[in-house]
C-alpha atoms as a PDB file:
ATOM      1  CA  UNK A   1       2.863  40.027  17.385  1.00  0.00           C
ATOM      2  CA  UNK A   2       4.025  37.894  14.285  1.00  0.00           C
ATOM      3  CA  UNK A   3       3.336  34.196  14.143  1.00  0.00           C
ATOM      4  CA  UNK A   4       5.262  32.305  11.519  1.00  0.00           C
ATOM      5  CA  UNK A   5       4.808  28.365  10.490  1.00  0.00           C
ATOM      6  CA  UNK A   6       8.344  26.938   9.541  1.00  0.00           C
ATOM      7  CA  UNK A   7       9.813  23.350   8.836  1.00  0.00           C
ATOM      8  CA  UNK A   8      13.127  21.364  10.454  1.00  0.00           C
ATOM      9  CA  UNK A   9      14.665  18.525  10.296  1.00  0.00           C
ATOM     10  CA  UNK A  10      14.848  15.579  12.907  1.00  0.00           C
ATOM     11  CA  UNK A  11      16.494  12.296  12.041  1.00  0.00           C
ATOM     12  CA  UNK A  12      15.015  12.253   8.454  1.00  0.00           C
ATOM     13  CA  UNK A  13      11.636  13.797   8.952  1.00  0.00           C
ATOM     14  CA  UNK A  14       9.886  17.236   8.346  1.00  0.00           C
ATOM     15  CA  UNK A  15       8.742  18.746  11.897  1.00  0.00           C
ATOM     16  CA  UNK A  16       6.552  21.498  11.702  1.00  0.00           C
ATOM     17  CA  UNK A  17       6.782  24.204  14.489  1.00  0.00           C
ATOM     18  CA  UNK A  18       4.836  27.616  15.015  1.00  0.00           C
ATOM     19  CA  UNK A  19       6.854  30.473  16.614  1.00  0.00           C
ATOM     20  CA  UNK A  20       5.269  33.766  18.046  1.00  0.00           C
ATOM     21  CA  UNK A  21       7.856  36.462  17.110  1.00  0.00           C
ATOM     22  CA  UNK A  22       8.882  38.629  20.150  1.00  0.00           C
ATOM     23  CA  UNK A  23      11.913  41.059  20.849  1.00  0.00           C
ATOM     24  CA  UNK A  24      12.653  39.430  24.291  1.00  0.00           C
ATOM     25  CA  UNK A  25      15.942  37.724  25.211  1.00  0.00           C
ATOM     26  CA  UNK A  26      14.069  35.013  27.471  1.00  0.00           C
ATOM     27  CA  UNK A  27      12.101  32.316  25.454  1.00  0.00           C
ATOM     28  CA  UNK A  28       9.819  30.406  26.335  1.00  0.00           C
ATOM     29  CA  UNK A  29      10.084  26.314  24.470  1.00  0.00           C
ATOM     30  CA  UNK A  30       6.810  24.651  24.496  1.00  0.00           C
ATOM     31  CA  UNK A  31       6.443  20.545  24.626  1.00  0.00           C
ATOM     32  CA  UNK A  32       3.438  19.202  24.094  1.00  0.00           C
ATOM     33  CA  UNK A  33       2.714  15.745  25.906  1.00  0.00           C
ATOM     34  CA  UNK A  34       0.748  12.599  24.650  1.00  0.00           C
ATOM     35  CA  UNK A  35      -0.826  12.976  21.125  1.00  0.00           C
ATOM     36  CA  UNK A  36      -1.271  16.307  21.643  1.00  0.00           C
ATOM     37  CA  UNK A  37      -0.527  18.728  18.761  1.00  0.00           C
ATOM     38  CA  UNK A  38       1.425  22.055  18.707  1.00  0.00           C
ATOM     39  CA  UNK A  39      -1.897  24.452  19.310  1.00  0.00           C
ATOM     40  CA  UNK A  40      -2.856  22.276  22.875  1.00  0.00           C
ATOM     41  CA  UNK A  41      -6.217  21.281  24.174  1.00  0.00           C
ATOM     42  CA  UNK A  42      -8.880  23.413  23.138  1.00  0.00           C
ATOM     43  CA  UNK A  43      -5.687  25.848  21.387  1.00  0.00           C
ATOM     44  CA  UNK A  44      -4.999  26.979  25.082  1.00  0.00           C
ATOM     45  CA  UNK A  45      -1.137  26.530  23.770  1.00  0.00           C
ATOM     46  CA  UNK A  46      -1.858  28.129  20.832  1.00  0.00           C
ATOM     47  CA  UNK A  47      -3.311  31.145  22.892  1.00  0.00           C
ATOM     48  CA  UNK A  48      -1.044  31.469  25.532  1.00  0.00           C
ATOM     49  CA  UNK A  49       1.475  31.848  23.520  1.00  0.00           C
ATOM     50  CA  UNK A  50      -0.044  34.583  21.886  1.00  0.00           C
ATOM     51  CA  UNK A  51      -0.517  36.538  25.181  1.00  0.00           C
ATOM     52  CA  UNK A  52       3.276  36.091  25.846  1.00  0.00           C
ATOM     53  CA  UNK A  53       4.301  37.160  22.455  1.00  0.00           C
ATOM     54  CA  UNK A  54       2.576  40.078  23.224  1.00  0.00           C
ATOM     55  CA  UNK A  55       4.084  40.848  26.134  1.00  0.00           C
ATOM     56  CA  UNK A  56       7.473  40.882  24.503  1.00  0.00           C
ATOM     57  CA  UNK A  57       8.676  36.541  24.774  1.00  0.00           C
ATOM     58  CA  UNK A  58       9.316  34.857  21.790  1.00  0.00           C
ATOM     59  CA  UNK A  59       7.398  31.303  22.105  1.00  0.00           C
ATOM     60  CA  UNK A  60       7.951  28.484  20.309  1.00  0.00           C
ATOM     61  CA  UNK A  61       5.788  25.433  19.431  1.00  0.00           C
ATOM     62  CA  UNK A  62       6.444  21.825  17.599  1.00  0.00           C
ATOM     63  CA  UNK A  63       4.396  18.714  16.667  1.00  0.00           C
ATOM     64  CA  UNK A  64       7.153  15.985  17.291  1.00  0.00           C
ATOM     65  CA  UNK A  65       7.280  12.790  14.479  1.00  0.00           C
ATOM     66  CA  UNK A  66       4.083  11.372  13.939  1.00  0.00           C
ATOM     67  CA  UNK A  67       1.962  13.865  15.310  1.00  0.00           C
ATOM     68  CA  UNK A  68       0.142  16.817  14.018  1.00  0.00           C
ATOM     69  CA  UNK A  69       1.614  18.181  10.695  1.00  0.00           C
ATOM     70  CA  UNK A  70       5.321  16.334  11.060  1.00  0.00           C
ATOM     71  CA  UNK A  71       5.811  13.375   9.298  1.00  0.00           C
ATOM     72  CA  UNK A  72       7.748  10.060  10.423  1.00  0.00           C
ATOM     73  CA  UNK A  73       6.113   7.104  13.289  1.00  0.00           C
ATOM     74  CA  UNK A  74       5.122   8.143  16.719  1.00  0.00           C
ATOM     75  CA  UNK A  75       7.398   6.836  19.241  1.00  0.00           C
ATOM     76  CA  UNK A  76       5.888   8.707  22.299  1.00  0.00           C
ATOM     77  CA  UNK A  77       7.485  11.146  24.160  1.00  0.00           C
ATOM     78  CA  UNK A  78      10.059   8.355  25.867  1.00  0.00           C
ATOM     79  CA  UNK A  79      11.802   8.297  22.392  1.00  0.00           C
ATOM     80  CA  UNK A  80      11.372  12.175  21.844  1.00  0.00           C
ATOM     81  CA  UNK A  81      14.893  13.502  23.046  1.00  0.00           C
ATOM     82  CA  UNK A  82      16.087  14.220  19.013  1.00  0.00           C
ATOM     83  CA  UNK A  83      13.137  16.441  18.689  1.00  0.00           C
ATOM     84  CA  UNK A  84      13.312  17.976  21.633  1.00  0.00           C
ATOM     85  CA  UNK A  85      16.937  18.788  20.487  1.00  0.00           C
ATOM     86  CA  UNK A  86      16.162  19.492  17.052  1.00  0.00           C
ATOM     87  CA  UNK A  87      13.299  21.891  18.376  1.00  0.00           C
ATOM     88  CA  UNK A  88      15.836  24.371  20.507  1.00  0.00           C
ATOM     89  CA  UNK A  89      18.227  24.235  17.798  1.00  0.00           C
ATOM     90  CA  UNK A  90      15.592  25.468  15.389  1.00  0.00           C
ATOM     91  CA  UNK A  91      14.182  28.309  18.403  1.00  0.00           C
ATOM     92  CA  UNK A  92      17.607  29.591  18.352  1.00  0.00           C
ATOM     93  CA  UNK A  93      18.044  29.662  15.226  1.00  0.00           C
ATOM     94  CA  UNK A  94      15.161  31.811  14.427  1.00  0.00           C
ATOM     95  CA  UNK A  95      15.124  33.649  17.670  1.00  0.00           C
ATOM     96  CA  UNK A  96      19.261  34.716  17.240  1.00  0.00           C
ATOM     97  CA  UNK A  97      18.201  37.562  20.732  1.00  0.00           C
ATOM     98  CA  UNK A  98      17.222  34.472  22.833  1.00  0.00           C
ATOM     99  CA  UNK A  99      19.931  33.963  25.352  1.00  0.00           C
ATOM    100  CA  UNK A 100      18.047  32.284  28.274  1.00  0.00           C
ATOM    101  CA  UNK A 101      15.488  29.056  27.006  1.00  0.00           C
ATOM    102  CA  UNK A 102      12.762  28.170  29.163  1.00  0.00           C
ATOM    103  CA  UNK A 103      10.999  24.553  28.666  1.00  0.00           C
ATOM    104  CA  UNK A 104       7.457  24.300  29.557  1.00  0.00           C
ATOM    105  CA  UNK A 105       5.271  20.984  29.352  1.00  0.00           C
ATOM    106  CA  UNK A 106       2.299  19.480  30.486  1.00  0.00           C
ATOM    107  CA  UNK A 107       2.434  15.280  31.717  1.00  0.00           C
ATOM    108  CA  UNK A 108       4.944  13.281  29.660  1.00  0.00           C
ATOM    109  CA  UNK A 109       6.498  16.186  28.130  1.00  0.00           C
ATOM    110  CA  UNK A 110       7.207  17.895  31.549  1.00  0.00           C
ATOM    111  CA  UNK A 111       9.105  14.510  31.721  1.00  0.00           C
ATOM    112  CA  UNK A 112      10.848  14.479  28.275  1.00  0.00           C
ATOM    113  CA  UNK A 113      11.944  18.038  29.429  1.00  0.00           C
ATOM    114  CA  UNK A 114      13.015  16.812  33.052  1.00  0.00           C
ATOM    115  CA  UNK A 115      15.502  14.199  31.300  1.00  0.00           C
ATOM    116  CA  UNK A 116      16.659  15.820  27.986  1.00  0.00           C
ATOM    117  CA  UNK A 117      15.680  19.678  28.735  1.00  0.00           C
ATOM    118  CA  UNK A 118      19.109  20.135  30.075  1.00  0.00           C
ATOM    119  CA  UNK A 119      20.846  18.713  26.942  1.00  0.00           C
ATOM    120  CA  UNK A 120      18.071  20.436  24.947  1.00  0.00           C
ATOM    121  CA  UNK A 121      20.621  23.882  26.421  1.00  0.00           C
ATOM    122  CA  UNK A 122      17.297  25.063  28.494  1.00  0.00           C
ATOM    123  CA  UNK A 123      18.291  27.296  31.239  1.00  0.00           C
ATOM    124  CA  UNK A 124      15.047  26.388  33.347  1.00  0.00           C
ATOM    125  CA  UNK A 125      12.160  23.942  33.261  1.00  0.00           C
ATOM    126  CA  UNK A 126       8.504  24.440  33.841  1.00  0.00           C
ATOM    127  CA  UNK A 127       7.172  20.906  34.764  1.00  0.00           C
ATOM    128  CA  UNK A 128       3.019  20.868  34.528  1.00  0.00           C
ATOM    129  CA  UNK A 129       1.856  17.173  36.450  1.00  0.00           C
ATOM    130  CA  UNK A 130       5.262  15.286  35.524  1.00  0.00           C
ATOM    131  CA  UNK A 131       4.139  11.932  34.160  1.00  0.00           C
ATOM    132  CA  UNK A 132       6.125   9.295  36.863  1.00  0.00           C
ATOM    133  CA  UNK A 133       3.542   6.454  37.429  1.00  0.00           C
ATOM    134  CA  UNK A 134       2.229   3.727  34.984  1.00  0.00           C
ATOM    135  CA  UNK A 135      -1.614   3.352  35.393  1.00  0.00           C
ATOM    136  CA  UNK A 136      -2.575  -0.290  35.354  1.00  0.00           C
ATOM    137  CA  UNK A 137      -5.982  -1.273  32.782  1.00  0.00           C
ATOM    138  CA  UNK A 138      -6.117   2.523  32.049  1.00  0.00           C
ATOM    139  CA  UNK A 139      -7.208   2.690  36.079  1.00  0.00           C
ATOM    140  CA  UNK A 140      -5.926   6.093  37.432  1.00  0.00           C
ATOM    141  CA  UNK A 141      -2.952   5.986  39.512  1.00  0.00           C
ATOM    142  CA  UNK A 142      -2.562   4.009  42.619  1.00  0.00           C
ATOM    143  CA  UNK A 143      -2.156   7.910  45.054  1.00  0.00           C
ATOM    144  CA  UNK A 144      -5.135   9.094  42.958  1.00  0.00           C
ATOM    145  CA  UNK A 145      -7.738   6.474  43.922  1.00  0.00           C
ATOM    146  CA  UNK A 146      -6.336   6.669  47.276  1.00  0.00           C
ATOM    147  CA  UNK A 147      -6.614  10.062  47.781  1.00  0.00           C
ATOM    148  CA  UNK A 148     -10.126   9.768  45.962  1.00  0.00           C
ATOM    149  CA  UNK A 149     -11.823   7.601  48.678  1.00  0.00           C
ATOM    150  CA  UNK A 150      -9.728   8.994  51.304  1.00  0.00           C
ATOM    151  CA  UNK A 151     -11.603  12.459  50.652  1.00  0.00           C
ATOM    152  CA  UNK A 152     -15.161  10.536  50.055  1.00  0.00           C
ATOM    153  CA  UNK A 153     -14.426   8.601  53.842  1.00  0.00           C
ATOM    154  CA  UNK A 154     -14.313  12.611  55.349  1.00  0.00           C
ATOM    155  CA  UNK A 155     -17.781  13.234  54.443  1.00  0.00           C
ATOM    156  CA  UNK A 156     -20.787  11.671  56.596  1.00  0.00           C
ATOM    157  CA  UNK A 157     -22.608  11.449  53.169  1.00  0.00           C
ATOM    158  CA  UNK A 158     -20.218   8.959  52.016  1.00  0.00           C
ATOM    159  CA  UNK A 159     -20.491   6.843  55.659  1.00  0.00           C
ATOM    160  CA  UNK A 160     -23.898   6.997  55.257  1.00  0.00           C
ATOM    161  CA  UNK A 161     -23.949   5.662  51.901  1.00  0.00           C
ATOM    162  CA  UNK A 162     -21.869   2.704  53.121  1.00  0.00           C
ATOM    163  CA  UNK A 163     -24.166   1.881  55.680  1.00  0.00           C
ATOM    164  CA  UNK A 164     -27.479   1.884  53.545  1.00  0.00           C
ATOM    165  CA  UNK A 165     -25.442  -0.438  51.456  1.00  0.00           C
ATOM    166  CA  UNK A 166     -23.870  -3.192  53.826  1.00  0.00           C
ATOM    167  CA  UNK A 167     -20.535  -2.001  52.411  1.00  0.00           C
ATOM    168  CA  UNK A 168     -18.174  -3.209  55.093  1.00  0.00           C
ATOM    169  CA  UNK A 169     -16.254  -0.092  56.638  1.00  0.00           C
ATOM    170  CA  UNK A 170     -13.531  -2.656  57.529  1.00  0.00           C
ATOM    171  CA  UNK A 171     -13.006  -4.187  53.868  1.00  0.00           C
ATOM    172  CA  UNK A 172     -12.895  -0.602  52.286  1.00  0.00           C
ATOM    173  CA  UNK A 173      -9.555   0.389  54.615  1.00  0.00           C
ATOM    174  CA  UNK A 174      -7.769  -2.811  54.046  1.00  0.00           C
ATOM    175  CA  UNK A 175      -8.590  -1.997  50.175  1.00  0.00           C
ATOM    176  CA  UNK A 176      -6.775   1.303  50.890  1.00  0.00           C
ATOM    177  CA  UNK A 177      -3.944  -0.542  52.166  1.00  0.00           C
ATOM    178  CA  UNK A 178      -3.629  -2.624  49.391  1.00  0.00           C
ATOM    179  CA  UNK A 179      -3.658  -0.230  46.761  1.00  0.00           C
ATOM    180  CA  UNK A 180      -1.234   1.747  49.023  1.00  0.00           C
ATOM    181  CA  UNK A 181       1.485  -1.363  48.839  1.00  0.00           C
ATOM    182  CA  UNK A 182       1.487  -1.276  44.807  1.00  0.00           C
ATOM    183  CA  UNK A 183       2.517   2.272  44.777  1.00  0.00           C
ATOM    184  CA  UNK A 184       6.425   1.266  44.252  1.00  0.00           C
ATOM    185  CA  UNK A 185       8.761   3.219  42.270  1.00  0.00           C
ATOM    186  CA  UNK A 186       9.312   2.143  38.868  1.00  0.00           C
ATOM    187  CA  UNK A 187      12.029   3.090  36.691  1.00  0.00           C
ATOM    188  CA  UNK A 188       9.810   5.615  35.197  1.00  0.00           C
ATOM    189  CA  UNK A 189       9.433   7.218  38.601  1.00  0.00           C
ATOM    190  CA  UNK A 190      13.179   6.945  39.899  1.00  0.00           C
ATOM    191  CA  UNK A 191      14.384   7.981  36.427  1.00  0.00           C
ATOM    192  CA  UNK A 192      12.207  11.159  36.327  1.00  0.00           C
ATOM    193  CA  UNK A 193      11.947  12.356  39.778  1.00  0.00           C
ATOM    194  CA  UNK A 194      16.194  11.948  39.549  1.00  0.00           C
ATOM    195  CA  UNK A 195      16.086  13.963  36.820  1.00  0.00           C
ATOM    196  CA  UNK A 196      13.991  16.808  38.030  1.00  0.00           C
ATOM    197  CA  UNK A 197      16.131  16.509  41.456  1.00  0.00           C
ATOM    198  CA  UNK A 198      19.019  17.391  39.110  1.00  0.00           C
ATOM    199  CA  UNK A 199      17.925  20.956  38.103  1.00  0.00           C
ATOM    200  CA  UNK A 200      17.542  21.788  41.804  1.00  0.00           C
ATOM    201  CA  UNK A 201      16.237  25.427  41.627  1.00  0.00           C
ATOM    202  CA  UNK A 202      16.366  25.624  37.772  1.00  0.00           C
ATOM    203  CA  UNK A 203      13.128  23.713  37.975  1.00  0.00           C
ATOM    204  CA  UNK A 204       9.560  24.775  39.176  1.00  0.00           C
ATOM    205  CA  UNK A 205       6.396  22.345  39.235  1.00  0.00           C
ATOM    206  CA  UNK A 206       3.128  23.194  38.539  1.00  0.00           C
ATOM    207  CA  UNK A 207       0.329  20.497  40.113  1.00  0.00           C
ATOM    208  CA  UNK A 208      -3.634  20.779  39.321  1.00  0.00           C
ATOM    209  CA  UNK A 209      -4.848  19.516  42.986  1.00  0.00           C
ATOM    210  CA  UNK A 210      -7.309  17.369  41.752  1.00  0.00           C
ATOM    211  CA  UNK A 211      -5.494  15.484  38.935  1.00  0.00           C
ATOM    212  CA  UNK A 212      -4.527  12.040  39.182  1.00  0.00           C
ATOM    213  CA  UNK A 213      -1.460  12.016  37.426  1.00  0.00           C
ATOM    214  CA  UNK A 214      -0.696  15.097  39.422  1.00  0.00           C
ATOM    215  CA  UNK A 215      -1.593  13.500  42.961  1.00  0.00           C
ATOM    216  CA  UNK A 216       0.825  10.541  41.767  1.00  0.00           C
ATOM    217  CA  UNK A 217       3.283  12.423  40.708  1.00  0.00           C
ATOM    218  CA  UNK A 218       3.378  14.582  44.555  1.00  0.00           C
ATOM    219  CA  UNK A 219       2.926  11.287  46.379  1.00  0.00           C
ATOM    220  CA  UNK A 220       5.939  10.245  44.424  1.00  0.00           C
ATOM    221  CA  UNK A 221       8.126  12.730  45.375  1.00  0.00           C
ATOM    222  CA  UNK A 222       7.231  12.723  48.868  1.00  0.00           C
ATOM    223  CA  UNK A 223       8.354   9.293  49.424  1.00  0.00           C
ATOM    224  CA  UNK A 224      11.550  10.017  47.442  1.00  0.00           C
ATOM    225  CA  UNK A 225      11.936  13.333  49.621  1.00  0.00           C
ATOM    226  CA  UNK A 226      12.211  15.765  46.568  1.00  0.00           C
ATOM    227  CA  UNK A 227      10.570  18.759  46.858  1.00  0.00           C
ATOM    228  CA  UNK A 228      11.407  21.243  44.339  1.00  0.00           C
ATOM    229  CA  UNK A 229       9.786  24.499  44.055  1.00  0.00           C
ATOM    230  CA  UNK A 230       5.385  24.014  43.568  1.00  0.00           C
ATOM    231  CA  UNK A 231       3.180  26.025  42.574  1.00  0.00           C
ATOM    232  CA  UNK A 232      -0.279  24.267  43.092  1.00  0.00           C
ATOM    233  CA  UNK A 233      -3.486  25.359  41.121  1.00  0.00           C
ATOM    234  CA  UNK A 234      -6.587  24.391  42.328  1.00  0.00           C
ATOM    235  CA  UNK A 235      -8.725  22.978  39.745  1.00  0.00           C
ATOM    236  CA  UNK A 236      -9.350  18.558  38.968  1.00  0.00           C
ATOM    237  CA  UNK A 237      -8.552  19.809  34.765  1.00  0.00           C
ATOM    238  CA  UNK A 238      -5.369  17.675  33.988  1.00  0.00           C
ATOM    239  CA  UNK A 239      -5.341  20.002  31.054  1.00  0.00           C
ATOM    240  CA  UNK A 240      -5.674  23.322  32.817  1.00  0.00           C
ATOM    241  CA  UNK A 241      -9.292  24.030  31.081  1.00  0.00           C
ATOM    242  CA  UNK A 242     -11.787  25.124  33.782  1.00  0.00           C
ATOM    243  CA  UNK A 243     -12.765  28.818  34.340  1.00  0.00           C
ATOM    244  CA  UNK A 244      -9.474  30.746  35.478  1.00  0.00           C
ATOM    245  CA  UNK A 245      -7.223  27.777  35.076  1.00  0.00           C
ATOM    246  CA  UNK A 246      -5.374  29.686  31.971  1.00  0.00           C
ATOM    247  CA  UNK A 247      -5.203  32.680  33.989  1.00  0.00           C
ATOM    248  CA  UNK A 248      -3.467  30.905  36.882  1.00  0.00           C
ATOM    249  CA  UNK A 249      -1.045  28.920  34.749  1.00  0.00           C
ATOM    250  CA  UNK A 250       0.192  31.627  32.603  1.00  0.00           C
ATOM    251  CA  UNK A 251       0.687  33.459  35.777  1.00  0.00           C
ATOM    252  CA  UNK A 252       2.776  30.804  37.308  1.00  0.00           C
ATOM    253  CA  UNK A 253       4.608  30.295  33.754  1.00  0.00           C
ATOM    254  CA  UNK A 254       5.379  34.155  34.213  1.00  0.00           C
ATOM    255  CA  UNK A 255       6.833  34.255  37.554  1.00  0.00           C
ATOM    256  CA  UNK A 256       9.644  31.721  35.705  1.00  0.00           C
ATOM    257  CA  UNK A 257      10.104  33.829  32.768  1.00  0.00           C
ATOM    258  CA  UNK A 258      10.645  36.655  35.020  1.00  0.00           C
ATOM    259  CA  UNK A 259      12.706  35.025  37.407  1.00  0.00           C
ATOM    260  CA  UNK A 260      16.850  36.755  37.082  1.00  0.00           C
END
């Protein structure tokens, strides 16, 4: 395996990228969401794609303006749809055997890669916890606190709790309720769960159960009725960082790059 640090352009600024050299035709186009530089949380980007590399698929990685080593403002990933482009222009430029692009981000960048991936000329998407809801006073979203004290109220612990501490049983539902009637679709949430809707099979989702921008991003789509192909991993890491998580992600990431 050969990894190589290069330069591109994107509307006037440098943008570093990292690709893992690898004889395979399928690639595999890695976005990294938030602040979040090229190498990932704790490198786990950085080491997967080492391990695919291996295994014979290029990988390529970029830190998009203002972030990491590229230079230019950070606009956040709703502004990021020249880098994405510049980034697969610069993967096949490099990578002249890659005929079939896979796109593969975590949070906002699954949902930079859900509305430009297509334009970006990726064949498929692999969408980790698309980012759909808006969190309120950096609260977690709306589904996730529900579906946190809806999973406390199934314990006898919990009731128990309550009733030590006068906590009225009545007030706490019509709490749920309320937090249930904010949970309307923005234009963040139409806009991206349209957009994955448009890749139909091209596009696979892969949820952490116990994350809360992944339970917002399920409840989401259940109300809107799109249900594309999931793959669920059962950890709370938003990230992917608890014991076997990188196991079970590159594993899902594989079944994609193996897909005809």
């Amino acid at each position: 395996m050969n990894r190589r640090h290069l330069t591109f352009e994107c509307a006037g600024e440098t943008l570093l990228g990292t690709i893992d050299e690898a004889p395979g035709t399928t690639g595999l186009l890695i976005v990294t969401g938030g602040n979040e530089i090229r190498a990932g949380a704790h490198r786990a980007m950085a080491m997967l794609a080492a391990r695919l590399a291996s295994a014979g698929t290029p990988v390529f990685r970029y830190d998009r303006r203002g972030v990491g080593d590229s230079s230019g403002s950070n606009r956040t990933f709703s502004n990021a749809s020249e880098d994405l482009l510049a980034a697969a222009a610069t993967f096949r430029a490099v990578a002249p055997q890659v005929s079939r692009l896979i796109g593969f981000g975590n949070c906002d960048a699954a949902t930079s890669l859900a509305w430009w991936g297509n334009e970006a000329g990726c064949n498929s998407v692999v969408l980790a916890n698309p980012w759909v809801v808006e969190s309120a006073a950096n609260l977690p979203p709306p589904a996730a606190i529900k579906a946190h004290y809806l999973a406390q109220l199934q314990s006898p612990a919990a009731w128990k709790r309550i009733a030590t501490r006068g906590l009225s049983p009545a007030k706490l539902l019509r709490g749920l309720k309320k937090i249930a009637a904010r949970e309307e679709a923005t234009d963040l949430t139409s806009r991206t769960l349209e957009a994955i809707a448009r890749w139909g099979d091209r596009a696979t989702v892969i949820l952490a159960r116990g994350d809360g921008t992944a339970i917002a991003y399920a409840d989401a789509a259940r109300r809107a009725g799109i249900f594309p192909r999931t793959i669920t991993i059962d950890t709370g890491s938003h990230s992917f960082a608890r014991p076997g998580d990188a196991v079970a992600l590159e594993r899902a990431i594989r079944s994609v790059l193996s897909a005809p």
